[in-house]
Protein backbone atom coordinates (compact mmCIF):
# COMPACT_ATOMS: atom_id res chain seq x y z
CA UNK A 1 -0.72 -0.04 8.67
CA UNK A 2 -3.56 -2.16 9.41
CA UNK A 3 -3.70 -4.15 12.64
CA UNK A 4 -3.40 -7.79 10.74
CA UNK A 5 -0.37 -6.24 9.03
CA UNK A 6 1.11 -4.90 12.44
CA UNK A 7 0.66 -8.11 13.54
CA UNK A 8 2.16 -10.06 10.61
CA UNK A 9 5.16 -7.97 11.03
CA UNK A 10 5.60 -8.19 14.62
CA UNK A 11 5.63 -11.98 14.04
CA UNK A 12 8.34 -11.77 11.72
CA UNK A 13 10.69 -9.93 13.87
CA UNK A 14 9.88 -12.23 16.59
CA UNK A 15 10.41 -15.47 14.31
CA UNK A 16 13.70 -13.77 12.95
CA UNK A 17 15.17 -12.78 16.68
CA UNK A 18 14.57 -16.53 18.00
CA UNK A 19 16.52 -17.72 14.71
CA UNK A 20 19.36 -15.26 15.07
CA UNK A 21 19.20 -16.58 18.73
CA UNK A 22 19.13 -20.70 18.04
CA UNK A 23 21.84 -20.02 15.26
CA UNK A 24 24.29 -18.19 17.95
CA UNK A 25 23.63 -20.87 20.45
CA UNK A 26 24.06 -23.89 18.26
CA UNK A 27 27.00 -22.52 16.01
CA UNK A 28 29.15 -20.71 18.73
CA UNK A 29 30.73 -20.69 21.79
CA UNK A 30 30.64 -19.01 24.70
CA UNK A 31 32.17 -15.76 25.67
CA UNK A 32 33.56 -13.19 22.66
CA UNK A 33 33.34 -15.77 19.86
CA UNK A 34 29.96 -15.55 20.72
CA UNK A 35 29.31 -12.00 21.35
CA UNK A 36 30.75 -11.01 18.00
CA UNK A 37 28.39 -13.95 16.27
CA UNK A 38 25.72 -12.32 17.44
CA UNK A 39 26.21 -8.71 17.28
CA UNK A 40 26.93 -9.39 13.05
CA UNK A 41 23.80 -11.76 12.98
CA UNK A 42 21.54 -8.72 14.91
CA UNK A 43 23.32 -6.30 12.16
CA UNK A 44 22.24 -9.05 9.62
CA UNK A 45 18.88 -9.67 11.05
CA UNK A 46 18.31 -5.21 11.38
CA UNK A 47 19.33 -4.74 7.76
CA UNK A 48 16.79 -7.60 6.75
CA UNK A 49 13.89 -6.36 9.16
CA UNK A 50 14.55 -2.95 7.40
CA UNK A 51 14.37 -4.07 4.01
CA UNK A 52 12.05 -6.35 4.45
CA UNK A 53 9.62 -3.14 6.34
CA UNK A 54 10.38 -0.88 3.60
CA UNK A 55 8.80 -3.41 0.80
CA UNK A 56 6.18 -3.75 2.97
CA UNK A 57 5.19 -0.25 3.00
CA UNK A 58 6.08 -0.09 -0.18
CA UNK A 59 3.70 -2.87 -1.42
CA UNK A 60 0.97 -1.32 0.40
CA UNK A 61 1.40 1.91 -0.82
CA UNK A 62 0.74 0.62 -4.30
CA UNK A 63 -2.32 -1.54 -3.19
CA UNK A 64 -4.11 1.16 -2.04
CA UNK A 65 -3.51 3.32 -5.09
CA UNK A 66 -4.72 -0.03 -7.26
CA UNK A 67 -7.51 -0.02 -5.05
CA UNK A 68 -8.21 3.85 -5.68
CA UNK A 69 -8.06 3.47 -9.59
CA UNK A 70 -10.88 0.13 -9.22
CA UNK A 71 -13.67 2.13 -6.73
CA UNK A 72 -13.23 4.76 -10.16
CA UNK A 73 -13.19 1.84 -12.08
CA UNK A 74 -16.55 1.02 -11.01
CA UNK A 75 -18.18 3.65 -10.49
CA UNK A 76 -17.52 3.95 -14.20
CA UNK A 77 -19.03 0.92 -14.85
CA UNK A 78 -21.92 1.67 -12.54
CA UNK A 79 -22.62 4.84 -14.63
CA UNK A 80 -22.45 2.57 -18.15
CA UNK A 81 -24.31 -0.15 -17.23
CA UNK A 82 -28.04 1.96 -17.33
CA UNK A 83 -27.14 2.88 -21.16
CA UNK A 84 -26.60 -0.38 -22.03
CA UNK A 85 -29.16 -2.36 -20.12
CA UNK A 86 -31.97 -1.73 -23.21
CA UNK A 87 -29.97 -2.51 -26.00
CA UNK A 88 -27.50 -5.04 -24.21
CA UNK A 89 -29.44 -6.33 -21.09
CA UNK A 90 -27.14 -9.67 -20.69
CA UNK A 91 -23.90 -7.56 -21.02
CA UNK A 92 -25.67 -5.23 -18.82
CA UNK A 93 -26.56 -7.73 -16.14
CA UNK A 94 -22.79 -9.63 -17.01
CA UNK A 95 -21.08 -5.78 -15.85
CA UNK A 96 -23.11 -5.47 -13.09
CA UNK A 97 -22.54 -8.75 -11.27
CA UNK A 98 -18.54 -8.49 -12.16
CA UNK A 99 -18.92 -4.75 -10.62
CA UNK A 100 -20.54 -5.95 -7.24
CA UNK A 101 -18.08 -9.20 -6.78
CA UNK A 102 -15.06 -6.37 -7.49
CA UNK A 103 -16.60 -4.10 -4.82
CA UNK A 104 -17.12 -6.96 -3.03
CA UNK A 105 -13.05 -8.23 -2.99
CA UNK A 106 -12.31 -3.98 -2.32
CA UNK A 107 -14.12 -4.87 0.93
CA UNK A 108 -12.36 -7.11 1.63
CA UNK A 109 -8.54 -5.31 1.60
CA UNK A 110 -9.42 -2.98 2.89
């Protein structure tokens, strides 16, 4: 996990604990009423931050295999484009500036 993503995530938990706490202090009372309000909102909140980490993973698990199967993608295209430039030189130069701005969003996830 990147560092932006680390952070992203760390923000999350911290946005859901001050919910979990403004909903116990608004909604409850003091003493047990309130204890057992928030120890089912933390089990709430730890089931949620679980999910919620597991489609994260999840999601960038699959981005970086997406990302794998364009750099081959490319360097496909990188190979083709010298055939074609002398028959096709504007589909050549079209596949060669569509290759570099696809390299050039790769950069940028990763």
């Amino acid at each position: 996990m990147d560092v932006p993503s680390l952070v992203v995530a760390i923000g999350g938990s911290s946005v859901l604990a001050a919910l979990i706490t403004g909903l116990v202090t608004g909604l409850f009372g003091r003493g047990k009423n309130r204890a057992d309000a928030a120890k089912q909102l933390t089990e709430i909140a730890t089931g949620m931050t679980k999910t919620i980490n597991e489609q994260f993973t999840d999601l960038g698990t699959k981005v970086d295999h997406l990302a794998d199967a364009v750099v081959e993608l490319t360097d496909s295209v990188d190979t083709a484009v010298p055939l074609l430039r002398d028959q096709h030189p504007d589909v050549a130069q079209s596949l060669r500036d569509r290759n570099r701005e696809t390299r050039q969003a790769l950069r940028r996830i990763r």
